[in-house]
C-alpha atoms as a PDB file:
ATOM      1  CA  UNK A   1      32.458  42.177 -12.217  1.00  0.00           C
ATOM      2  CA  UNK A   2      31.736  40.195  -9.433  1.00  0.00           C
ATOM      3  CA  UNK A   3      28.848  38.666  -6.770  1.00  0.00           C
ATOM      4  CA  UNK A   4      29.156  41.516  -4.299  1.00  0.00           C
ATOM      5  CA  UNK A   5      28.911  39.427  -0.708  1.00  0.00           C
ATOM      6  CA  UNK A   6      25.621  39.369   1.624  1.00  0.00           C
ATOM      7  CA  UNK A   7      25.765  41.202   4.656  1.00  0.00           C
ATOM      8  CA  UNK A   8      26.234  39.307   7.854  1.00  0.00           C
ATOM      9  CA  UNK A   9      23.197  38.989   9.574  1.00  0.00           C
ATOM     10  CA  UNK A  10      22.478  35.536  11.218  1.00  0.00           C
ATOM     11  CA  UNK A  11      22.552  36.827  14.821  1.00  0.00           C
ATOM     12  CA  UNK A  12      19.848  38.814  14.474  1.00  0.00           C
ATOM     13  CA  UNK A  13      17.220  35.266  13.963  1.00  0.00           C
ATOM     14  CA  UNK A  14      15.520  34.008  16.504  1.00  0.00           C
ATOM     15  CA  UNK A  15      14.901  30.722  15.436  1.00  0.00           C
ATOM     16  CA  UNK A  16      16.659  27.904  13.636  1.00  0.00           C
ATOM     17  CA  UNK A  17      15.038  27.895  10.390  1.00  0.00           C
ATOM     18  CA  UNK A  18      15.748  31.284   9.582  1.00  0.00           C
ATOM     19  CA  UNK A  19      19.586  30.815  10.287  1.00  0.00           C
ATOM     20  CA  UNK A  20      19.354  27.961   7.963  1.00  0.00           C
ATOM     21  CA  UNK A  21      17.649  29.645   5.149  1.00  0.00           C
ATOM     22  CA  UNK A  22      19.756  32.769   5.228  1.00  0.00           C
ATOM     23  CA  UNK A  23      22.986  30.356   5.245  1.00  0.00           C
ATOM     24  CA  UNK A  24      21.053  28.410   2.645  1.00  0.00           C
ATOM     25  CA  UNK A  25      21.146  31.587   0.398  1.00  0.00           C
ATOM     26  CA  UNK A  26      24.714  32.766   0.873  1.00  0.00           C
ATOM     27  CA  UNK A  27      26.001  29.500  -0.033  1.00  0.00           C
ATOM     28  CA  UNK A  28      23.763  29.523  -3.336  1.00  0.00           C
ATOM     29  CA  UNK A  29      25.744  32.676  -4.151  1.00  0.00           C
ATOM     30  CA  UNK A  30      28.824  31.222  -3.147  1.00  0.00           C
ATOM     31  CA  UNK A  31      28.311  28.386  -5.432  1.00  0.00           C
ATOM     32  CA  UNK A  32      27.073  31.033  -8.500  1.00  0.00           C
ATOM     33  CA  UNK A  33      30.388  32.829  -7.960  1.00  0.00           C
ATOM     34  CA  UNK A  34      32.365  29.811  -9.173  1.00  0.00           C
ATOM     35  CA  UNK A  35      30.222  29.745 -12.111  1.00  0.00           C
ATOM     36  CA  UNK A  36      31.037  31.884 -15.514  1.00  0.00           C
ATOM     37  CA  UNK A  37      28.139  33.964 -15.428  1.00  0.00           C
ATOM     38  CA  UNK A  38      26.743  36.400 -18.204  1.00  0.00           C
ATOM     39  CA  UNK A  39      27.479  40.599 -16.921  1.00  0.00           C
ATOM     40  CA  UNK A  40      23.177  40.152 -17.304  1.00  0.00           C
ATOM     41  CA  UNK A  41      22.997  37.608 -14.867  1.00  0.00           C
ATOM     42  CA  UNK A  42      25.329  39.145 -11.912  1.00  0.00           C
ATOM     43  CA  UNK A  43      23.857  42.701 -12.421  1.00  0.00           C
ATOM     44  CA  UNK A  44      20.635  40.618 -11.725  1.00  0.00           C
ATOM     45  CA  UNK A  45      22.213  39.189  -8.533  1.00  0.00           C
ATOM     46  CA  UNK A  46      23.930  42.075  -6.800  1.00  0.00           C
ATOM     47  CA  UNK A  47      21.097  44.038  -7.253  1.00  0.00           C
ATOM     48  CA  UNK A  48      19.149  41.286  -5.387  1.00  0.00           C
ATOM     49  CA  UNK A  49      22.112  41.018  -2.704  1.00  0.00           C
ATOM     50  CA  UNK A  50      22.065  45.348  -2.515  1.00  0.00           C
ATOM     51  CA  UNK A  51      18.012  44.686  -2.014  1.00  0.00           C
ATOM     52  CA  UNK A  52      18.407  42.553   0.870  1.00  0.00           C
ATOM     53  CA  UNK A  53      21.552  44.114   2.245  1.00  0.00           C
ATOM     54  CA  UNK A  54      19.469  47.350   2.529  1.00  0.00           C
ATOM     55  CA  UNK A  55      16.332  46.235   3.827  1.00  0.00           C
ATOM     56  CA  UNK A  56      15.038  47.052   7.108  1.00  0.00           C
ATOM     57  CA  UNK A  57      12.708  43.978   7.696  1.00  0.00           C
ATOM     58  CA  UNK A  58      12.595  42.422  10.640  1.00  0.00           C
ATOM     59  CA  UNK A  59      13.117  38.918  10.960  1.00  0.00           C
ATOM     60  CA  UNK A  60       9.376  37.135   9.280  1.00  0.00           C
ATOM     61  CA  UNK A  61       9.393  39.608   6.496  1.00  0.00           C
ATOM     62  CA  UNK A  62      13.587  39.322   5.854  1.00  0.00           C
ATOM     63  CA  UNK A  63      13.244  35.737   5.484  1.00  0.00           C
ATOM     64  CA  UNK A  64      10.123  35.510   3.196  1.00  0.00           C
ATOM     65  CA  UNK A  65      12.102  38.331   1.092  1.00  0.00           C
ATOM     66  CA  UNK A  66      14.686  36.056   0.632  1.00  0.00           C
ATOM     67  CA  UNK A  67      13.134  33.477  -0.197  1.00  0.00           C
ATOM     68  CA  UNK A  68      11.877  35.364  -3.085  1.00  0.00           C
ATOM     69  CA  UNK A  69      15.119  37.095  -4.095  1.00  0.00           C
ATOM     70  CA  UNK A  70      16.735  33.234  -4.189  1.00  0.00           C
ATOM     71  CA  UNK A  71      13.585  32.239  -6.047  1.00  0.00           C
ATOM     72  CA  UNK A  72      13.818  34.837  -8.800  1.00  0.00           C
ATOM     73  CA  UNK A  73      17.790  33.830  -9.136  1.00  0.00           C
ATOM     74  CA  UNK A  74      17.314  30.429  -9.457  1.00  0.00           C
ATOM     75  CA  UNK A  75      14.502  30.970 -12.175  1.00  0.00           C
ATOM     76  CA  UNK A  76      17.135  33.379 -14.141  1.00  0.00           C
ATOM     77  CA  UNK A  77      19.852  31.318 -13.629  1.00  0.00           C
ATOM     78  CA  UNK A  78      18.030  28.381 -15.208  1.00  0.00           C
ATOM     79  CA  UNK A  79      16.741  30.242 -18.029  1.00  0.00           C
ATOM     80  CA  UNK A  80      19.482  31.973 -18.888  1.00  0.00           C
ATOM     81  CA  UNK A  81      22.341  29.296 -18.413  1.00  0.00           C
ATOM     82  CA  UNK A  82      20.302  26.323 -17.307  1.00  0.00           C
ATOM     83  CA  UNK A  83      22.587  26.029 -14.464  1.00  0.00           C
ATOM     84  CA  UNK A  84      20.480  24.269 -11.593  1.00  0.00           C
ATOM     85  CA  UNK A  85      20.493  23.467  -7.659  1.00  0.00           C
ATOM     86  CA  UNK A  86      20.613  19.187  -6.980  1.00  0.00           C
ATOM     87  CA  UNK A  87      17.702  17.762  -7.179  1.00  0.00           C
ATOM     88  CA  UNK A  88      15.742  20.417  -8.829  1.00  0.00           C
ATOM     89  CA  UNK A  89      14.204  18.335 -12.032  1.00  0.00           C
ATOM     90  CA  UNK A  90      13.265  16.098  -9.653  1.00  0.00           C
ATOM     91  CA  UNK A  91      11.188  18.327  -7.416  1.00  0.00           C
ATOM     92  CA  UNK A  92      10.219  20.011 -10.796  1.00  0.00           C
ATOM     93  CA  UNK A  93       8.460  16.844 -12.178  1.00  0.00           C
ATOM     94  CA  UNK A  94       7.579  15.285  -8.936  1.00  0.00           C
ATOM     95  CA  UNK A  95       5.158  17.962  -8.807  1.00  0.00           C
ATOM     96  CA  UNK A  96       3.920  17.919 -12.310  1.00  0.00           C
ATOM     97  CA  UNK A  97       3.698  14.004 -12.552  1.00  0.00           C
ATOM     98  CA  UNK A  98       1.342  14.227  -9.798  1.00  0.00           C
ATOM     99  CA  UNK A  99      -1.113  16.430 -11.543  1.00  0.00           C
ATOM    100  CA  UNK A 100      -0.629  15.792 -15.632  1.00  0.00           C
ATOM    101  CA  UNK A 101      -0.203  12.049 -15.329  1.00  0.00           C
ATOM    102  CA  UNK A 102      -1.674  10.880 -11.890  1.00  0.00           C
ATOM    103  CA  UNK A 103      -4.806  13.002 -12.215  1.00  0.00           C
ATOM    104  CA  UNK A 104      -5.744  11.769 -15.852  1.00  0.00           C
ATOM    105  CA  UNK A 105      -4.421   8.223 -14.815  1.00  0.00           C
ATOM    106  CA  UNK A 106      -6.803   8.008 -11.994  1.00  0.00           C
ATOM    107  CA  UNK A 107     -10.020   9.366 -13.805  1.00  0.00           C
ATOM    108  CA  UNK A 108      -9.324   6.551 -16.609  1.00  0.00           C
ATOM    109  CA  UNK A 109      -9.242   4.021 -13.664  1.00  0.00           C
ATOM    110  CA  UNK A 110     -12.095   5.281 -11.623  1.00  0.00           C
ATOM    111  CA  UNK A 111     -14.076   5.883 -14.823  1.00  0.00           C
ATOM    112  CA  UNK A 112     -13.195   2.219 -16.329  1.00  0.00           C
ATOM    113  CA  UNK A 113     -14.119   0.903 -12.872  1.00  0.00           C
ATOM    114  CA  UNK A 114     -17.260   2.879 -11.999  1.00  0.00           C
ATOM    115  CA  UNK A 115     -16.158   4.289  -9.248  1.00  0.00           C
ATOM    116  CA  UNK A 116     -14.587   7.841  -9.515  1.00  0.00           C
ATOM    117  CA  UNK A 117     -13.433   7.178  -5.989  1.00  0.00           C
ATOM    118  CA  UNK A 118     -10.656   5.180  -7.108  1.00  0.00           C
ATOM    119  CA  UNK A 119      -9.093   8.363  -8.611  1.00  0.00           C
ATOM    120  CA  UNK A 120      -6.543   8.887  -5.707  1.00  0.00           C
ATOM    121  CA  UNK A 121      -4.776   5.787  -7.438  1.00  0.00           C
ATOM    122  CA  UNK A 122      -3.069   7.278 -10.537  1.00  0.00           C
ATOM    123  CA  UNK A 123      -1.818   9.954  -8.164  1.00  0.00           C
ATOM    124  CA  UNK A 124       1.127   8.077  -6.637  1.00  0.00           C
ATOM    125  CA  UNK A 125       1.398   6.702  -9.999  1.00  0.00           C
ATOM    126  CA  UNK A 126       1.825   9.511 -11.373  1.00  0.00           C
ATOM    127  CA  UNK A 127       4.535  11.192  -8.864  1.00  0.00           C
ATOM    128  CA  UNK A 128       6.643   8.265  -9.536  1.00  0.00           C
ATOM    129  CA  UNK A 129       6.659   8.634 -13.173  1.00  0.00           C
ATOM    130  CA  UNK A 130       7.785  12.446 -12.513  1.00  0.00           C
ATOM    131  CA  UNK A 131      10.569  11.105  -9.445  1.00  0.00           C
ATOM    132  CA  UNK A 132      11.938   9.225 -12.169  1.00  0.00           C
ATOM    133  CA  UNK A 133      11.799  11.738 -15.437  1.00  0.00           C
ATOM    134  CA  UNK A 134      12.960  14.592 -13.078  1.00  0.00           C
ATOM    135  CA  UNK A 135      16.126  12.320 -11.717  1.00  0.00           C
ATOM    136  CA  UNK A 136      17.232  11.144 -15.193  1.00  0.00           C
ATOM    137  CA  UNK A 137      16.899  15.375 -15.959  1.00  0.00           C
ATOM    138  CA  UNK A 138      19.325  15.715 -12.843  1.00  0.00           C
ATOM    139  CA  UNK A 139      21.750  12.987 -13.843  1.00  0.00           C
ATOM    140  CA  UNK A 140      21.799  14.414 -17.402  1.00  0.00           C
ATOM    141  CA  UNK A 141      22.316  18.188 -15.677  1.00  0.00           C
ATOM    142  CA  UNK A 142      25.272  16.801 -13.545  1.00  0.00           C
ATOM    143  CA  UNK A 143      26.832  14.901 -16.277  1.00  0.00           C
ATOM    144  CA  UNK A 144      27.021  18.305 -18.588  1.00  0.00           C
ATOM    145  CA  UNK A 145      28.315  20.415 -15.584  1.00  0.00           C
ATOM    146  CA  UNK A 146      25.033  22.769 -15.301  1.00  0.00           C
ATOM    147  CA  UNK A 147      24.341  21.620 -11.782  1.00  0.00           C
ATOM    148  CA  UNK A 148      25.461  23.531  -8.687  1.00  0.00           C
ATOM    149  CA  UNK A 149      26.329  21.549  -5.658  1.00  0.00           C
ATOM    150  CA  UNK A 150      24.037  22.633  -3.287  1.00  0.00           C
ATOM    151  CA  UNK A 151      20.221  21.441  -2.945  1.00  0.00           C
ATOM    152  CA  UNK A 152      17.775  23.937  -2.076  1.00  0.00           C
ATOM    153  CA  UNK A 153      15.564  23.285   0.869  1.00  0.00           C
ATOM    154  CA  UNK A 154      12.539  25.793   1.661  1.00  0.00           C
END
């Protein structure tokens, strides 16, 4: 079995951004169909391709329902086969370095200090310690072959 292919609809967006996101999505599948993929995994996809291929939303509503259906992919994808876009540990921990280290890091500063207003400090301290843990997480991805070559932008 294989990815079935996405109908061709970028004529019908008004605007820039949408051409780029739909694009965006049918070169994700492009780069899942080079991929050995479980029977689980593309019954999950072509029934998210058939979804979108028969929808009748117009442009807003198409493009936030992709965004989902390439969402929910990506999320099986990586816990299925822990295949993952470029750069996704790293957007991954970025996030979550900001709020489990640079939060706590900047209360024990402010606190230390007296002044809780100092607590915006351990925040950049904290994304940087994710940047980094999320890019070694990348390398270590690319280096075992469970990255795809494309780097999702929303």
């Amino acid at each position: 079995m294989n990815i079935k292919e996405l109908n061709h609809r970028q004529s019908n967006f008004t605007d820039n951004k949408s051409t780029k996101i739909y694009s965006q999505f049918g070169e994700l599948l492009n780069e899942l169909r080079k991929r050995e993929l479980t029977l689980n995994i593309e019954n999950f996809i072509n029934d998210c391709i058939d979804q979108i291929n028969s929808s009748t939303l117009t442009e807003a509503q198409l493009i936030k329902f992709i965004k989902q259906k390439q969402s929910s992919i990506l999320k099986q994808v990586e816990k299925e086969l822990k295949i993952v876009p470029k750069n996704y540990y790293r957007n991954l921990w970025m996030l979550f370095g900001f709020t489990a280290f640079g939060l706590p890091i900047g209360a024990i500063f402010g606190l230390s200090v007296g002044n809780i207003g100092l607590l915006g400090l351990g925040l950049p301290i904290g994304m940087a310690i994710g940047l980094v843990v999320g890019s070694m997480l990348d390398k270590k991805a690319l280096n075992e072959g469970r990255q795809l070559n494309i780097e999702i932008k929303n």
